[in-house]
C-alpha atoms as a PDB file:
ATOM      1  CA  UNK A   1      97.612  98.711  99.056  1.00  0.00           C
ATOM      2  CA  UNK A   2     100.651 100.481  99.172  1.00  0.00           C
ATOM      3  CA  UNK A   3     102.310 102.267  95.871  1.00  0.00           C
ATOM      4  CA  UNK A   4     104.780 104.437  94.990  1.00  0.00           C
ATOM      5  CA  UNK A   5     103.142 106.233  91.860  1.00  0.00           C
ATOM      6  CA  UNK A   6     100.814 108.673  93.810  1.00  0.00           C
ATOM      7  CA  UNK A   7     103.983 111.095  94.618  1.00  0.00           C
ATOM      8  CA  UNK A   8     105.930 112.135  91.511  1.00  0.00           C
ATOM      9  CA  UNK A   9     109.590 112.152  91.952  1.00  0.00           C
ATOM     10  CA  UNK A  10     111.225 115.747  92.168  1.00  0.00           C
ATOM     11  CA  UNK A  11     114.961 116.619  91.350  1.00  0.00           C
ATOM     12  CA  UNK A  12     114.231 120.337  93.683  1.00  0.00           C
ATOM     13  CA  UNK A  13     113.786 119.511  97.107  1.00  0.00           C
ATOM     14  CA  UNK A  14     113.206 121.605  99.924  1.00  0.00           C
ATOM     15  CA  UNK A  15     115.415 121.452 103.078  1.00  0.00           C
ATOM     16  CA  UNK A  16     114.188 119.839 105.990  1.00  0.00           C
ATOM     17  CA  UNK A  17     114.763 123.242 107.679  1.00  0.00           C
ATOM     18  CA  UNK A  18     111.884 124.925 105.203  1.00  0.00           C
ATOM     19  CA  UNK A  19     109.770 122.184 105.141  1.00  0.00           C
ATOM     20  CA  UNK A  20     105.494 123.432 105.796  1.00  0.00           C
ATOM     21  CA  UNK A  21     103.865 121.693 108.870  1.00  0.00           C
ATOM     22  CA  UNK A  22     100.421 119.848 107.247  1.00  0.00           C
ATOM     23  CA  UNK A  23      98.351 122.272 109.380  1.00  0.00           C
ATOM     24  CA  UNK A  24     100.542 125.394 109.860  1.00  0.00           C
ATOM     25  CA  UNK A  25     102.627 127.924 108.798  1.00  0.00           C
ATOM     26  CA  UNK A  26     105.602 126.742 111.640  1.00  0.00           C
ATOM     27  CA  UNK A  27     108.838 125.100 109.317  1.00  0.00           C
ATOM     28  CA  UNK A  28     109.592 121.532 111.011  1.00  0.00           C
ATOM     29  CA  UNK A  29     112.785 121.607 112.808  1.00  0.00           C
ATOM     30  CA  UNK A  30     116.268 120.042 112.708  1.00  0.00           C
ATOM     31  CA  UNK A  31     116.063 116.380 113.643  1.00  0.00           C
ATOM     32  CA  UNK A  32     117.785 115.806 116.646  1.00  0.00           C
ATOM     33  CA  UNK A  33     121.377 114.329 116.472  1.00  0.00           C
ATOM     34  CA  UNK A  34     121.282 110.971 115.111  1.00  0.00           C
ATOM     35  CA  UNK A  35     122.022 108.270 117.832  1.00  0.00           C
ATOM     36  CA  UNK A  36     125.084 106.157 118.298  1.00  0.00           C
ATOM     37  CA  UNK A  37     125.741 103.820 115.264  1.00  0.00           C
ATOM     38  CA  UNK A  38     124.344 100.631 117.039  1.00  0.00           C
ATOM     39  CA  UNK A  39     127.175  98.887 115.243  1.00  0.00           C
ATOM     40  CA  UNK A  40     130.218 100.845 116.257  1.00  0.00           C
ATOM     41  CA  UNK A  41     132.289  99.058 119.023  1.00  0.00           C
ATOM     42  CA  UNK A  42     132.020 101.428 122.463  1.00  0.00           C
ATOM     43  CA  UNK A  43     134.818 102.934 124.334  1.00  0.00           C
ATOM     44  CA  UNK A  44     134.547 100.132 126.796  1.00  0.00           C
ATOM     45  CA  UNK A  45     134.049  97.346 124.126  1.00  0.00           C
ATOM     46  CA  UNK A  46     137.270  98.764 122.244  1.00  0.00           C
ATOM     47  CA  UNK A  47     139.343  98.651 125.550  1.00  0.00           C
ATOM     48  CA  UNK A  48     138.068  94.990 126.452  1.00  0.00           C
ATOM     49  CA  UNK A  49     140.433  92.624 125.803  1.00  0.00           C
ATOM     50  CA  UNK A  50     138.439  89.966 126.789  1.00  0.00           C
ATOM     51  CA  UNK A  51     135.426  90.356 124.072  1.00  0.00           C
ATOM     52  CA  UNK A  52     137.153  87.980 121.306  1.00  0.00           C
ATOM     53  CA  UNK A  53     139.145  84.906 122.825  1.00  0.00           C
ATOM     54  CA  UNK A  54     142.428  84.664 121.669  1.00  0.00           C
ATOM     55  CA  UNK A  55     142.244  81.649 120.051  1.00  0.00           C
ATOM     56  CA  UNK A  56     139.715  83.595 117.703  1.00  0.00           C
ATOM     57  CA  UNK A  57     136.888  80.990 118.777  1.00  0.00           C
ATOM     58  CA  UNK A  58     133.670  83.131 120.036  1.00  0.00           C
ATOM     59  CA  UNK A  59     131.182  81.313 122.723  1.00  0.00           C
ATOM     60  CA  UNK A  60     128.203  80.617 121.176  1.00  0.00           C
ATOM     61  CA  UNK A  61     125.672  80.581 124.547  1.00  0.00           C
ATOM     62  CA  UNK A  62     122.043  80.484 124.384  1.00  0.00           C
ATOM     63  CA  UNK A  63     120.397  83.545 124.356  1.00  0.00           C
ATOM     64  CA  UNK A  64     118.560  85.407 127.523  1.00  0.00           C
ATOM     65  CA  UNK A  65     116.385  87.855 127.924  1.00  0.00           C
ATOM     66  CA  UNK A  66     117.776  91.255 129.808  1.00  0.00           C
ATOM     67  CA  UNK A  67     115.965  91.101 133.350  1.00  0.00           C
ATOM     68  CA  UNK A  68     115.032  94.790 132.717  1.00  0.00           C
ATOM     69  CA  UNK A  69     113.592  96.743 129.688  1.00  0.00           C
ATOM     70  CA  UNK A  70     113.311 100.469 129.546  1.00  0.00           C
ATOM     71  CA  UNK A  71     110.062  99.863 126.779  1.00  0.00           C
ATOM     72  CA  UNK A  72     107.700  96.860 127.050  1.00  0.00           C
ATOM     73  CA  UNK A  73     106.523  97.275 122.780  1.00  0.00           C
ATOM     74  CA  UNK A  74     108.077  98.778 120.290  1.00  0.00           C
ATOM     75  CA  UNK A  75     107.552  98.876 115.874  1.00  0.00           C
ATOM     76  CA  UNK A  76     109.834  98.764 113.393  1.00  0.00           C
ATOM     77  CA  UNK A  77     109.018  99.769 109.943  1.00  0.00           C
ATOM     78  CA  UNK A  78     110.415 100.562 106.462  1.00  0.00           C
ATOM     79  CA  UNK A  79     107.978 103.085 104.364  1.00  0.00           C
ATOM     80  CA  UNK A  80     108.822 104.812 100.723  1.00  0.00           C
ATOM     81  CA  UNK A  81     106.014 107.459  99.635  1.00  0.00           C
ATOM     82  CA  UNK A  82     103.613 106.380 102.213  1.00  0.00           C
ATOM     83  CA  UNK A  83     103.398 109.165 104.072  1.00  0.00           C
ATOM     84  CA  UNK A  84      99.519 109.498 103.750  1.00  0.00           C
ATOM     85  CA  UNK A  85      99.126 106.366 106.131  1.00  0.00           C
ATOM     86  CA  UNK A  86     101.417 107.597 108.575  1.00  0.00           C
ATOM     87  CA  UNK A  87      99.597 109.323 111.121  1.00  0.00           C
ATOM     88  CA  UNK A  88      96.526 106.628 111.179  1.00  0.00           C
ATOM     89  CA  UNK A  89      99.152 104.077 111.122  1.00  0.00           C
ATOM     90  CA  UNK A  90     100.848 105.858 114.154  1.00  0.00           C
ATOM     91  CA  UNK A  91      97.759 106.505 116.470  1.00  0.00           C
ATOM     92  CA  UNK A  92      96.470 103.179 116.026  1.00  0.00           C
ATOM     93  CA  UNK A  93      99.123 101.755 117.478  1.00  0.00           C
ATOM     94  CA  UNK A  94      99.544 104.055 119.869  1.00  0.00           C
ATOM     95  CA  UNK A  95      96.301 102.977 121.207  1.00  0.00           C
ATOM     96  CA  UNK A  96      97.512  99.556 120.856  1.00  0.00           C
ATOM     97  CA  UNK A  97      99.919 100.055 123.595  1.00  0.00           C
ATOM     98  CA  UNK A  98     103.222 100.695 121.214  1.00  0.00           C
ATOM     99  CA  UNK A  99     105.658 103.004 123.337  1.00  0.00           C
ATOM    100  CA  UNK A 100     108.274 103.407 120.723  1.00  0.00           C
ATOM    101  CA  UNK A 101     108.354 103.427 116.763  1.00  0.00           C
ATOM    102  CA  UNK A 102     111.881 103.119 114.472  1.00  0.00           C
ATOM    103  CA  UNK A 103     111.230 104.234 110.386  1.00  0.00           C
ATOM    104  CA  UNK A 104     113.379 103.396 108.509  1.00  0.00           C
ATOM    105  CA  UNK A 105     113.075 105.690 105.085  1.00  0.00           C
ATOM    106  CA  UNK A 106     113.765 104.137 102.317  1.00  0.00           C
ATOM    107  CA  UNK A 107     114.447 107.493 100.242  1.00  0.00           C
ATOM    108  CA  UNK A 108     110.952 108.509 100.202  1.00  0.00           C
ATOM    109  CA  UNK A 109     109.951 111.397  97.910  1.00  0.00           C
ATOM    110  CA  UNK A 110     106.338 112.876  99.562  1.00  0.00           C
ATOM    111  CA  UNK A 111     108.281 114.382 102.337  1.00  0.00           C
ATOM    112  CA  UNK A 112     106.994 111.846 105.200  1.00  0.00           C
ATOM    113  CA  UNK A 113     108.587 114.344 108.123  1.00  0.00           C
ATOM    114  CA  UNK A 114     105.954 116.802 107.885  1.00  0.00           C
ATOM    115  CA  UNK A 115     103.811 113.854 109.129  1.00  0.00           C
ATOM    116  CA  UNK A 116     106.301 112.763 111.784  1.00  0.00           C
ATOM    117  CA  UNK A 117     108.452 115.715 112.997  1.00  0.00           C
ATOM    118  CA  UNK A 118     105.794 115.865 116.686  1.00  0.00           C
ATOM    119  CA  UNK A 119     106.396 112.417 117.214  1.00  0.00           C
ATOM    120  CA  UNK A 120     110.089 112.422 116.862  1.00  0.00           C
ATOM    121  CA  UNK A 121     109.648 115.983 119.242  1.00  0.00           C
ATOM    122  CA  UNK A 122     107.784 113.616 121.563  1.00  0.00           C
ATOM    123  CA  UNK A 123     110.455 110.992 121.356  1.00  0.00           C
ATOM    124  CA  UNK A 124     107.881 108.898 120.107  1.00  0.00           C
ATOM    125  CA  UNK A 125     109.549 108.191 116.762  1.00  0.00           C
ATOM    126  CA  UNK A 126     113.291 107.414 116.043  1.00  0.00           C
ATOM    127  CA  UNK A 127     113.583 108.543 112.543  1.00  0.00           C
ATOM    128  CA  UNK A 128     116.362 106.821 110.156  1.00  0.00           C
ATOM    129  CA  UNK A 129     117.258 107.710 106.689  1.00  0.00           C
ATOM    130  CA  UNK A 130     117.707 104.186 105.208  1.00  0.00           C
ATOM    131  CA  UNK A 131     119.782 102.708 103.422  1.00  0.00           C
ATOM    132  CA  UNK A 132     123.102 104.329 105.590  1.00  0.00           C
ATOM    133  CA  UNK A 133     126.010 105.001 103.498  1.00  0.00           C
ATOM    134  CA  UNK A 134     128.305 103.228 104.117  1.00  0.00           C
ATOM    135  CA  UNK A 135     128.479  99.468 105.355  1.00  0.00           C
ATOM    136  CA  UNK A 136     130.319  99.935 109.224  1.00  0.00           C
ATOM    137  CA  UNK A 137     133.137  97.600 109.988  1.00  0.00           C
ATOM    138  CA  UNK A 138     132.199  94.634 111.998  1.00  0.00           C
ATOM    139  CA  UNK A 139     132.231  95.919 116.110  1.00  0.00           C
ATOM    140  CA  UNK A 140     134.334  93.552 118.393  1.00  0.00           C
ATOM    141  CA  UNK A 141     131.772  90.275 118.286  1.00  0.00           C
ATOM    142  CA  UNK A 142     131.113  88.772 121.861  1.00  0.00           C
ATOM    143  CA  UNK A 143     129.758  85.424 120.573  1.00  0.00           C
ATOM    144  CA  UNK A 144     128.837  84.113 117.523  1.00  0.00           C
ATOM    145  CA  UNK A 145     125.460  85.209 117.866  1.00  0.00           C
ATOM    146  CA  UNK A 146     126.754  88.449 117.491  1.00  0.00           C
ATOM    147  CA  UNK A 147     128.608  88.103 114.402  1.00  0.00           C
ATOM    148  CA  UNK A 148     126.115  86.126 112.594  1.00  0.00           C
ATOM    149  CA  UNK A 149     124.046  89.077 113.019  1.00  0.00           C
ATOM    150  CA  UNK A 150     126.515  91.061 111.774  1.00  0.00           C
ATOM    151  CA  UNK A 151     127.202  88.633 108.693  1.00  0.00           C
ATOM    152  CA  UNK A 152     123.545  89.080 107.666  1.00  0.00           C
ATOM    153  CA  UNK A 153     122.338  92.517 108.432  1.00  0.00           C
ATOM    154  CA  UNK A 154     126.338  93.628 105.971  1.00  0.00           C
ATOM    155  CA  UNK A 155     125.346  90.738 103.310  1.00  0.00           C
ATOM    156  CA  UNK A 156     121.552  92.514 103.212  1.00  0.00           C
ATOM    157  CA  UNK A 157     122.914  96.050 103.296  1.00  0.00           C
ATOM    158  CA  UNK A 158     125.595  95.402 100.660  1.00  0.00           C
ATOM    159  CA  UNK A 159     123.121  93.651  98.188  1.00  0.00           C
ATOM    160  CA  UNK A 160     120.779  96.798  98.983  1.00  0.00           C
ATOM    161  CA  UNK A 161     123.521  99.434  98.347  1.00  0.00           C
ATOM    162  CA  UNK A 162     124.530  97.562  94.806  1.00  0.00           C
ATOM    163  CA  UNK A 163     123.195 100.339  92.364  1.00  0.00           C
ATOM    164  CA  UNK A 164     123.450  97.412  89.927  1.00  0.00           C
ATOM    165  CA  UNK A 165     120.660  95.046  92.150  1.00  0.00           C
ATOM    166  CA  UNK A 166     117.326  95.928  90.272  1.00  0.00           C
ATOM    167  CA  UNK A 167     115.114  93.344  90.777  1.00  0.00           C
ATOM    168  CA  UNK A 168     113.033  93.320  94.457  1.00  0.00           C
ATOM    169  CA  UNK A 169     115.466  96.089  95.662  1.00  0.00           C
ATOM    170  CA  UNK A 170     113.216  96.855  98.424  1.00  0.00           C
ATOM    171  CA  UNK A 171     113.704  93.525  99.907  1.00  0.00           C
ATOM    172  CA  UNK A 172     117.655  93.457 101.118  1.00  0.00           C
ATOM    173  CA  UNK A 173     117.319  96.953 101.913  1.00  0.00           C
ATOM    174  CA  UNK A 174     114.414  95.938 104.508  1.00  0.00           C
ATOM    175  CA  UNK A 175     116.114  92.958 106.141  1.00  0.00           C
ATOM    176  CA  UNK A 176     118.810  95.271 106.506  1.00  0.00           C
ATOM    177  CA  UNK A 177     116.557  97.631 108.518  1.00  0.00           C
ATOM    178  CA  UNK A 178     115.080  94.888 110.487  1.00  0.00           C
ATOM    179  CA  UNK A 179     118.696  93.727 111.678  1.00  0.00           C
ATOM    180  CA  UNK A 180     119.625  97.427 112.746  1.00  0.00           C
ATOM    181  CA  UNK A 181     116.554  97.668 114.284  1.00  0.00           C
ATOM    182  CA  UNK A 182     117.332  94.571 116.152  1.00  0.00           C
ATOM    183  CA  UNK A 183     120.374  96.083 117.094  1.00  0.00           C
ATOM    184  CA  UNK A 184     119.140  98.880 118.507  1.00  0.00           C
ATOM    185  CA  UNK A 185     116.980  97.126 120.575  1.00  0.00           C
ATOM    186  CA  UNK A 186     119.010  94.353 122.461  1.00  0.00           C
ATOM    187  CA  UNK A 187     120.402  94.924 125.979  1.00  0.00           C
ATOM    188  CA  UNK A 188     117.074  95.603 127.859  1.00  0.00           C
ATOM    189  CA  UNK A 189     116.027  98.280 125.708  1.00  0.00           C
ATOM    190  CA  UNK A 190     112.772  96.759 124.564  1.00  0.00           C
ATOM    191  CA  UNK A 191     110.844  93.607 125.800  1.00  0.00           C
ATOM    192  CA  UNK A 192     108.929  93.249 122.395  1.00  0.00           C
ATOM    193  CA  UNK A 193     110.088  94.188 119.136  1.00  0.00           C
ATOM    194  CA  UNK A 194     107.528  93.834 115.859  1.00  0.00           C
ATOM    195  CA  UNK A 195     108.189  94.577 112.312  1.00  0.00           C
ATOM    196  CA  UNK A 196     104.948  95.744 110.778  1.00  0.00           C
ATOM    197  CA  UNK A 197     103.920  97.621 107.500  1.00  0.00           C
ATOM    198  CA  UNK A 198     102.219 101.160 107.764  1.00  0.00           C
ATOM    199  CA  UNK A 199      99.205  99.521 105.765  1.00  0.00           C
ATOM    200  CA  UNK A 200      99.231  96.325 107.997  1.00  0.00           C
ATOM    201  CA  UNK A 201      97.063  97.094 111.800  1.00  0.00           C
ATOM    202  CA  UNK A 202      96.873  94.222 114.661  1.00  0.00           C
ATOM    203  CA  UNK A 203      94.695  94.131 117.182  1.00  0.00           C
ATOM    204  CA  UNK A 204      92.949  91.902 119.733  1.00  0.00           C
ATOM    205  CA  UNK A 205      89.747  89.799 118.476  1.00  0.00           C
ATOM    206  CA  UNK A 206      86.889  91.617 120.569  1.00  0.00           C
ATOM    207  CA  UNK A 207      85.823  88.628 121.834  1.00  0.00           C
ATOM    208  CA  UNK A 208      89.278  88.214 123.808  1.00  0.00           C
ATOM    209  CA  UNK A 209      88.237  90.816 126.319  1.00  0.00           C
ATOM    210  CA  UNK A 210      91.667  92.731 125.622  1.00  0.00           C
ATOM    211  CA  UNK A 211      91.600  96.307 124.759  1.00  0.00           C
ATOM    212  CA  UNK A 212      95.550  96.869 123.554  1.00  0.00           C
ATOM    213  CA  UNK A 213      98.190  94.166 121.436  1.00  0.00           C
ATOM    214  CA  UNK A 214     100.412  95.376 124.823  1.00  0.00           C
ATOM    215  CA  UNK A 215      97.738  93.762 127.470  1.00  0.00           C
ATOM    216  CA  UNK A 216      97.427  90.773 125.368  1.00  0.00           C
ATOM    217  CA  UNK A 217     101.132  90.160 125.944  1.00  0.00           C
ATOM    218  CA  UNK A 218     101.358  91.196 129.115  1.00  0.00           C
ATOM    219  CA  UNK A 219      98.617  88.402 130.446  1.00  0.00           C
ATOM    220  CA  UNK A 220      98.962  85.833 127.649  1.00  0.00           C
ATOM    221  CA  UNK A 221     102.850  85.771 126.469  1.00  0.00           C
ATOM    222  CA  UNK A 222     104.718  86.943 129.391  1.00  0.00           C
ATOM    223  CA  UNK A 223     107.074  83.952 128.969  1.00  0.00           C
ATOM    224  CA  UNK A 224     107.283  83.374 125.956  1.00  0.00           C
ATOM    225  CA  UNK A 225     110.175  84.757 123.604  1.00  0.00           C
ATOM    226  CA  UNK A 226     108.569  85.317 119.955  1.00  0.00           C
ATOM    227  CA  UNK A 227     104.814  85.413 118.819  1.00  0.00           C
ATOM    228  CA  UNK A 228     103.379  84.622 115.473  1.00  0.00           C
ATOM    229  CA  UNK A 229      99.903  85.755 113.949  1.00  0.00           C
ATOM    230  CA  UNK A 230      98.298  85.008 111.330  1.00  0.00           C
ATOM    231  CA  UNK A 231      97.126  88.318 109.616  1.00  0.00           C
ATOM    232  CA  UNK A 232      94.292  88.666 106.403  1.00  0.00           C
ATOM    233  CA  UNK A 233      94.976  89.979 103.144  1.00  0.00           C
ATOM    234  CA  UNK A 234      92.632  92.832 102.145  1.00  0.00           C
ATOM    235  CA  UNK A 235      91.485  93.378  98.757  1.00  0.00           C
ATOM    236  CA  UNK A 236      90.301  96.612  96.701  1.00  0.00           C
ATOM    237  CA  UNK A 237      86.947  96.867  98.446  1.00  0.00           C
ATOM    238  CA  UNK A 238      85.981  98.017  95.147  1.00  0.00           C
ATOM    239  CA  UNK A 239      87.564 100.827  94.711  1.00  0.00           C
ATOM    240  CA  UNK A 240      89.308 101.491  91.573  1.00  0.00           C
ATOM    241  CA  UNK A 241      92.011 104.090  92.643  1.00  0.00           C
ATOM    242  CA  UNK A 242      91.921 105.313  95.891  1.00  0.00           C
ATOM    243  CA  UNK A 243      89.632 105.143  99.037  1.00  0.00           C
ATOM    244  CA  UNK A 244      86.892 108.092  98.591  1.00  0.00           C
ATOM    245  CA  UNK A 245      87.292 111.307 100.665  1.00  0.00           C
ATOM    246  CA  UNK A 246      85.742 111.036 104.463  1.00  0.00           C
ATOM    247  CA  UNK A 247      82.361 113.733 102.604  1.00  0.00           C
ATOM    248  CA  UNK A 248      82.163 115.155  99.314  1.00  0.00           C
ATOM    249  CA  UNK A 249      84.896 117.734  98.998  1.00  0.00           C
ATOM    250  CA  UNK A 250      86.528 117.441 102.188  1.00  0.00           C
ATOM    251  CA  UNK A 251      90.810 117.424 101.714  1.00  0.00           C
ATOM    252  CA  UNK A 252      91.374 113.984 104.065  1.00  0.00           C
ATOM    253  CA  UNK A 253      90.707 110.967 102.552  1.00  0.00           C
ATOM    254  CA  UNK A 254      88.850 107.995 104.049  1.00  0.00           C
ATOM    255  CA  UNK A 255      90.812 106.096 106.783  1.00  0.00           C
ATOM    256  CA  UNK A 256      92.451 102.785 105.395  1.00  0.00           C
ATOM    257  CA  UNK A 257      90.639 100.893 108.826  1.00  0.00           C
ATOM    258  CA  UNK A 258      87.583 101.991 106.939  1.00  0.00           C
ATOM    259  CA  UNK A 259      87.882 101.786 103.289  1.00  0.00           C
ATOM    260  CA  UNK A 260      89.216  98.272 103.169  1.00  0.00           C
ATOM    261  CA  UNK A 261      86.444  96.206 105.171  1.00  0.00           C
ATOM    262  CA  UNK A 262      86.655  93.100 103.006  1.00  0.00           C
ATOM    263  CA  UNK A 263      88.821  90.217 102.685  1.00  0.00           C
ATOM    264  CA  UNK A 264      89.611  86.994 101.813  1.00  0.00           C
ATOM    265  CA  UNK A 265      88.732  84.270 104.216  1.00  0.00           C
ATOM    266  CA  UNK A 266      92.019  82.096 104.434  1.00  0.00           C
ATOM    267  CA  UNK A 267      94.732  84.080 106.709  1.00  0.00           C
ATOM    268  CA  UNK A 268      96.974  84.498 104.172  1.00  0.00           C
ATOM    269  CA  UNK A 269      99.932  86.763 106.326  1.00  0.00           C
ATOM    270  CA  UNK A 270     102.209  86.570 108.666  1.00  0.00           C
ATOM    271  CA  UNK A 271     103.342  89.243 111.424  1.00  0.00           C
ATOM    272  CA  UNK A 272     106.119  88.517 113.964  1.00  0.00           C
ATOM    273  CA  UNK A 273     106.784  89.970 117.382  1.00  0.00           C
ATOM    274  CA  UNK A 274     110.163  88.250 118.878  1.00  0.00           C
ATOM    275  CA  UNK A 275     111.582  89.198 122.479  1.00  0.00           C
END
């Protein structure tokens, strides 16, 4: 459902200082100052000697989970020219019990901050121009968790970086994202952690008696570390281009939860939520 042709690429664009509010005459503000590169040794890492064993060989112990989180759910996402799901995207899952979202933009062109600039205000949103620029040098690994990680997210940034890398560009360029994301969100920061499309929306089956994707964990997967679930794929719903307008002449379209009511019967995707 998602395309990139509805926005037509520009070679003038406006500063994010003189971008138009959707609504209003107000210009959206500076972002705030981005955050600490997650992958940029500390002060304190730098200065421990003890991080990397001498012998060079890095404990490889299994995994816990922090015994605090400051945020019990939180999205990731990569979007490009999908700003006009944004906000339904957004408030859905707000209602869905989602404290915290991370977008990653993937050099979109329809100017997705006028959408986003009050929930980034709100600390809601943590907003990341995507792909970085550069590829950071590898922090001072603990174990060898930690420098797989780092292997992977590099090898996926690299390939997504490589102006000559045509061919399913998007796809490095989003596992990248996820591993940053990932990054960002060890260390207590986050008890659950889902990557999820703007066009994808999960929710409880009514029938479950749960109102939010947050209570469902809360009472049914407080121990576990990673969830699963099975999604369905949505056709066309007959429309030929896209969904109508909400009435006749009206300047919002049609909300995607209600223009795409049909699909195929087999579960045919997969969404992942992982501690």
């Amino acid at each position: 459902m998602t395309s990139e042709a509805e926005y037509p690429t520009t070679t003038s664009l406006p500063s994010v200082e003189t971008l138009p509010l959707t609504t209003s005459s107000s210009t959206i503000r500076r972002l705030p100052t981005p955050p600490i590169d997650p992958w940029k040794s500390s002060p304190s890492e730098t200065e421990d000697e003890d991080a990397t064993p001498v012998d060079g060989e890095l404990p490889d112990p299994i995994p816990t989970r922090a015994s605090s989180h400051q945020r019990f759910l939180t999205i990731m996402t990569m979007v490009k020219n999908q700003r006009r799901w944004l906000r339904e995207w957004l408030e859905f899952y707000l209602m869905m019990g989602v404290e915290h979202f991370y977008i990653y933009d993937n050099e979109s062109k329809d100017y997705p901050l006028e959408i986003l600039q009050p929930y980034i205000d709100d600390g809601i949103v943590t907003y990341i121009q995507w792909p970085r620029k550069d590829i950071p040098p590898p922090p001072k690994f603990k174990t060898k968790l930690e420098q797989r990680q780092y292997q992977w997210f590099s090898d996926q940034l690299l390939s997504c970086m490589d102006d000559d890398w045509t061919m399913h560009k998007q796809g490095p360029c989003q596992l990248a994202a996820f591993a940053d994301a990932v990054r960002r969100n060890t260390g207590g920061v986050t008890r659950w952690l889902a990557s999820i499309d703007v066009d994808e929306f999960m929710f409880p089956r009514p029938q479950s008696n749960f109102t939010s994707i947050a209570e469902m964990l809360q009472t049914n997967f407080a121990d576990e570390d990673h969830v699963t679930v099975w999604g369905g794929m949505f056709g066309a719903n007959g429309h030929k281009d896209w969904a109508a307008r909400r009435e006749p002449g009206e300047p919002l379209q049609a909300l995607v939860t209600e223009s795409y009511t049909r699909r195929a019967k087999l579960h045919s995707i997969l969404l992942y939520l992982c501690n």
